[in-house]
C-alpha atoms as a PDB file:
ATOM      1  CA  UNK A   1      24.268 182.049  65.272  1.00  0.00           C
ATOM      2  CA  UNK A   2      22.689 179.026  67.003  1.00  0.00           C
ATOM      3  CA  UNK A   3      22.999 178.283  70.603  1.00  0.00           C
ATOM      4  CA  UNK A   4      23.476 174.743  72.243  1.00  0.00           C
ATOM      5  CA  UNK A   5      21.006 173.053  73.860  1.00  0.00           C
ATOM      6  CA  UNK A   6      21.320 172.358  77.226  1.00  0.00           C
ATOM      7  CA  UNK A   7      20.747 168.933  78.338  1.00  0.00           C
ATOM      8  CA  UNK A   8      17.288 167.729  79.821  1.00  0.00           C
ATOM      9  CA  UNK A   9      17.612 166.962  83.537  1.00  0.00           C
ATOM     10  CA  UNK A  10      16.635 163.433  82.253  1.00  0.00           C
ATOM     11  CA  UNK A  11      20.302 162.889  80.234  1.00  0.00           C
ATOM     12  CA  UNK A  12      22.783 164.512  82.703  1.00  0.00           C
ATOM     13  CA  UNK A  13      24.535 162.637  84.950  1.00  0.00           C
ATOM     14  CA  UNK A  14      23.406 161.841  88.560  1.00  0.00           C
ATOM     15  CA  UNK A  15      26.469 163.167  90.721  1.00  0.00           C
ATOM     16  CA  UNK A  16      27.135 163.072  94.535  1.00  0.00           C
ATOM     17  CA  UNK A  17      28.949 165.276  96.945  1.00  0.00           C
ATOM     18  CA  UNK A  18      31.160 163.689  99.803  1.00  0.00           C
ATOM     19  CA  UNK A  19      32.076 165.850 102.941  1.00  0.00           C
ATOM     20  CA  UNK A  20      35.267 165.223 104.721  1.00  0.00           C
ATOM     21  CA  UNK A  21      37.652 166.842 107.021  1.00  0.00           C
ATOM     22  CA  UNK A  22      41.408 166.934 106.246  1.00  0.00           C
ATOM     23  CA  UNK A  23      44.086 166.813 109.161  1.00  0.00           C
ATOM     24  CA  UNK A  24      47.689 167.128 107.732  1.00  0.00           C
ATOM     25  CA  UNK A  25      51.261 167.576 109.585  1.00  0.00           C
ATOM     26  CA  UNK A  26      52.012 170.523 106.963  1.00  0.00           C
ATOM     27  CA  UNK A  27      49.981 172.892 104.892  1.00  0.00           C
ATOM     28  CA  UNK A  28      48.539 171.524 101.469  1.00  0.00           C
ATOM     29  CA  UNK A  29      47.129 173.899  98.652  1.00  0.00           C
ATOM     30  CA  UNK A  30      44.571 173.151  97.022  1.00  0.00           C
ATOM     31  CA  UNK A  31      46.226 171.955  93.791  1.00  0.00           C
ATOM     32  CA  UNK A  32      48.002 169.629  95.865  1.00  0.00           C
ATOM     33  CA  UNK A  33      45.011 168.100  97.499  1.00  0.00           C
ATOM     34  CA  UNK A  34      43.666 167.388  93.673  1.00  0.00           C
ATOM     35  CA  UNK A  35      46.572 165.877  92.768  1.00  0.00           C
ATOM     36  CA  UNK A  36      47.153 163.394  95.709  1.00  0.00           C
ATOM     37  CA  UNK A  37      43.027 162.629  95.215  1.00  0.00           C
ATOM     38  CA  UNK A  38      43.523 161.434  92.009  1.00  0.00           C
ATOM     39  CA  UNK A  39      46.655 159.782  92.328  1.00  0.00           C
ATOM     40  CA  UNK A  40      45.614 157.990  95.301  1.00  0.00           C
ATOM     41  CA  UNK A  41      41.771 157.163  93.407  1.00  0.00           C
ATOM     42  CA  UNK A  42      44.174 155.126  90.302  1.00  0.00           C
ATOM     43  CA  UNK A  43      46.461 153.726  92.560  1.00  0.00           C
ATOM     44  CA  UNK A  44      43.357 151.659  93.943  1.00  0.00           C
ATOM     45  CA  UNK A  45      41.003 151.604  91.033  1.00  0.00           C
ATOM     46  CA  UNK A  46      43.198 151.995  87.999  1.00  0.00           C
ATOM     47  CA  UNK A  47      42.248 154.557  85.096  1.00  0.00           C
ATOM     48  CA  UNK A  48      39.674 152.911  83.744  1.00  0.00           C
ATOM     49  CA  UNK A  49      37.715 153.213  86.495  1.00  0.00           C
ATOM     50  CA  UNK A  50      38.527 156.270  87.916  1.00  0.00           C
ATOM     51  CA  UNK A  51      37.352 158.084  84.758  1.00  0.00           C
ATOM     52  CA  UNK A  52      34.144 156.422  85.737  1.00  0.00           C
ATOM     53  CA  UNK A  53      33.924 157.989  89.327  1.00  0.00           C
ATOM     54  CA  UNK A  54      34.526 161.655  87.969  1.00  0.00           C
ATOM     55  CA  UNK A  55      35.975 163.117  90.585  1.00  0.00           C
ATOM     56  CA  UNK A  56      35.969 166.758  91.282  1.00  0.00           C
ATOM     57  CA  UNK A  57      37.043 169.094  94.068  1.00  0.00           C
ATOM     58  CA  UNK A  58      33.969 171.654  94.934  1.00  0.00           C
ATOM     59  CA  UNK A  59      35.078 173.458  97.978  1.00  0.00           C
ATOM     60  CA  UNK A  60      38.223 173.597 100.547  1.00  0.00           C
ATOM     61  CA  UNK A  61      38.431 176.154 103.403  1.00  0.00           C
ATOM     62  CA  UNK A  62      40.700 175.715 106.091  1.00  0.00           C
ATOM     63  CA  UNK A  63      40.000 175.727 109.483  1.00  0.00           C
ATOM     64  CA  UNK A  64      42.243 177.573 112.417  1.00  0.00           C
ATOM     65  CA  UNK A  65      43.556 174.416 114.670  1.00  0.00           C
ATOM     66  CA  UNK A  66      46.780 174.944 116.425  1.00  0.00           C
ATOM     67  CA  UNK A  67      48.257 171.707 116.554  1.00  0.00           C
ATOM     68  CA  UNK A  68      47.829 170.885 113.066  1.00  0.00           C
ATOM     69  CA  UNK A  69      46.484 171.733 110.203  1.00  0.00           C
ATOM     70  CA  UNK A  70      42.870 171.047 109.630  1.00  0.00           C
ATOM     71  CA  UNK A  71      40.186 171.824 105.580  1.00  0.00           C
ATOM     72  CA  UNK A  72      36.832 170.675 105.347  1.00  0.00           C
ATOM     73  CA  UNK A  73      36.315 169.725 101.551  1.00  0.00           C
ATOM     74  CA  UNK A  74      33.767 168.766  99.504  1.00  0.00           C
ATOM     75  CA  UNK A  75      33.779 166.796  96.616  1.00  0.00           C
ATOM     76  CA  UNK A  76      31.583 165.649  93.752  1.00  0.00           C
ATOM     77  CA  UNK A  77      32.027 162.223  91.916  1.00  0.00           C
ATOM     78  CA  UNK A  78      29.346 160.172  90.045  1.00  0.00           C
ATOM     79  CA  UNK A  79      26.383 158.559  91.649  1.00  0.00           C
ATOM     80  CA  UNK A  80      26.572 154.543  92.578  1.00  0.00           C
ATOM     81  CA  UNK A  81      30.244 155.339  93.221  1.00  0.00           C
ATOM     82  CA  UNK A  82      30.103 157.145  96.516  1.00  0.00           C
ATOM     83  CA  UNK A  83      31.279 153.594  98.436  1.00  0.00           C
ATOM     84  CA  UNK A  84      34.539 153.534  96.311  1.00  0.00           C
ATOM     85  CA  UNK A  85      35.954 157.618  96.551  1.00  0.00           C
ATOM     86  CA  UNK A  86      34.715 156.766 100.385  1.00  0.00           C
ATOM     87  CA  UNK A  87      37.030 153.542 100.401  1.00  0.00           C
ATOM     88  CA  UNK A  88      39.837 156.002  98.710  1.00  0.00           C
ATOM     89  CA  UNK A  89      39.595 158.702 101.149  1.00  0.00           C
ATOM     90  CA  UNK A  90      40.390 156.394 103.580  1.00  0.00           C
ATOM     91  CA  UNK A  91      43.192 154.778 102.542  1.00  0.00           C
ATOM     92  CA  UNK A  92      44.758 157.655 102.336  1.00  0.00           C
ATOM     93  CA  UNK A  93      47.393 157.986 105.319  1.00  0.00           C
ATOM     94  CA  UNK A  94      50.544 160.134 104.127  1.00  0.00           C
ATOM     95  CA  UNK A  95      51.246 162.980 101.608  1.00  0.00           C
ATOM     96  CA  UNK A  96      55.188 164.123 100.946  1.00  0.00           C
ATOM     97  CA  UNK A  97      56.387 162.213 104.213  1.00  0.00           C
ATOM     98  CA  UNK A  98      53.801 163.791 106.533  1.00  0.00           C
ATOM     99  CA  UNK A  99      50.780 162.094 107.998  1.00  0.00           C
ATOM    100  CA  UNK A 100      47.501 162.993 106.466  1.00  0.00           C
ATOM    101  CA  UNK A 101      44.018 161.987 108.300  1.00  0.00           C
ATOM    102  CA  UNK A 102      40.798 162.030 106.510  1.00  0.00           C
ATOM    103  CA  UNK A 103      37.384 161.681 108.279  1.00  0.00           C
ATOM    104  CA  UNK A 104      34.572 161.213 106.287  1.00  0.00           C
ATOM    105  CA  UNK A 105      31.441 163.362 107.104  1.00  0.00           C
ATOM    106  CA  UNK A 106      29.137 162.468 104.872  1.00  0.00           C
ATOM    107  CA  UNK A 107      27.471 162.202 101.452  1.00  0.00           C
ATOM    108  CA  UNK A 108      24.031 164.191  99.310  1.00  0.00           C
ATOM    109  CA  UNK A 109      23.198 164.547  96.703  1.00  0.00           C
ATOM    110  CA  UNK A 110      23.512 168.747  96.975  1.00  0.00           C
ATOM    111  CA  UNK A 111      26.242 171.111  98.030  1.00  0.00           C
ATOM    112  CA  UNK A 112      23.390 172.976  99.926  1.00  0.00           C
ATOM    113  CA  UNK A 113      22.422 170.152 102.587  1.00  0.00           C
ATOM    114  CA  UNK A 114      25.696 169.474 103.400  1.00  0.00           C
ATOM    115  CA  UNK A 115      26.535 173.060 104.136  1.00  0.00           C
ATOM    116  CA  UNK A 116      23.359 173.192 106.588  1.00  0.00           C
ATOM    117  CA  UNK A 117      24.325 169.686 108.576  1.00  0.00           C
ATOM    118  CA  UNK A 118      28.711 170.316 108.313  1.00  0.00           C
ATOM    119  CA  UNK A 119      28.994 173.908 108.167  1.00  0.00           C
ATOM    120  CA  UNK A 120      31.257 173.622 104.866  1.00  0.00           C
ATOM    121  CA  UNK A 121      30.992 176.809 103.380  1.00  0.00           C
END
């Protein structure tokens, strides 16, 4: 039986990792935060191009706030297209007729240095 050959570091795709905090009005799961992502990402780009951004959803935890409801996420999309999920985090102002604030942390290019400077993990 013949295993598959992984991919040189050379061929795989260069990905980034965008840390953000999430303030909602009501509690949101995590399926729900993937959804409204990628809903929100082809609204604005179409699907086309939000194939091209490859957006994934590494890491939620939420975060005890009292007045609202507060995750810190991370989430991975293709290099060169960190400006555009940026642009589409930010648009994003409501989810099922509550008020959703996103505040954009910051971007590397590993999961590891962004747990060090945001505490993510």
């Amino acid at each position: 039986m013949m295993k598959l050959k992984i991919l040189p570091p050379t061929l795989r795709e260069k990905k980034r990792y965008i840390a953000f905090n999430l303030y909602s009005e009501c509690k949101i799961k995590k399926d729900e935060i993937i959804t409204f992502l990628w809903n929100n990402l082809i609204n604005t780009y179409g699907e086309i191009e939000s194939s091209k951004i490859n957006l994934w959803l590494i890491n939620i935890k939420q975060i005890k706030n009292p007045k609202r409801f507060q995750y810190k996420c991370i989430i991975k999309c293709r290099r060169g297209y960190e400006k555009e999920m940026i642009l589409v985090l930010n648009t994003i102002t409501r989810y099922k007729h509550s008020r959703v604030v996103i505040h954009t942390l910051g971007t590397s290019g590993t999961i590891k240095t962004l747990d060090n400077k945001y505490d993510l993990l």
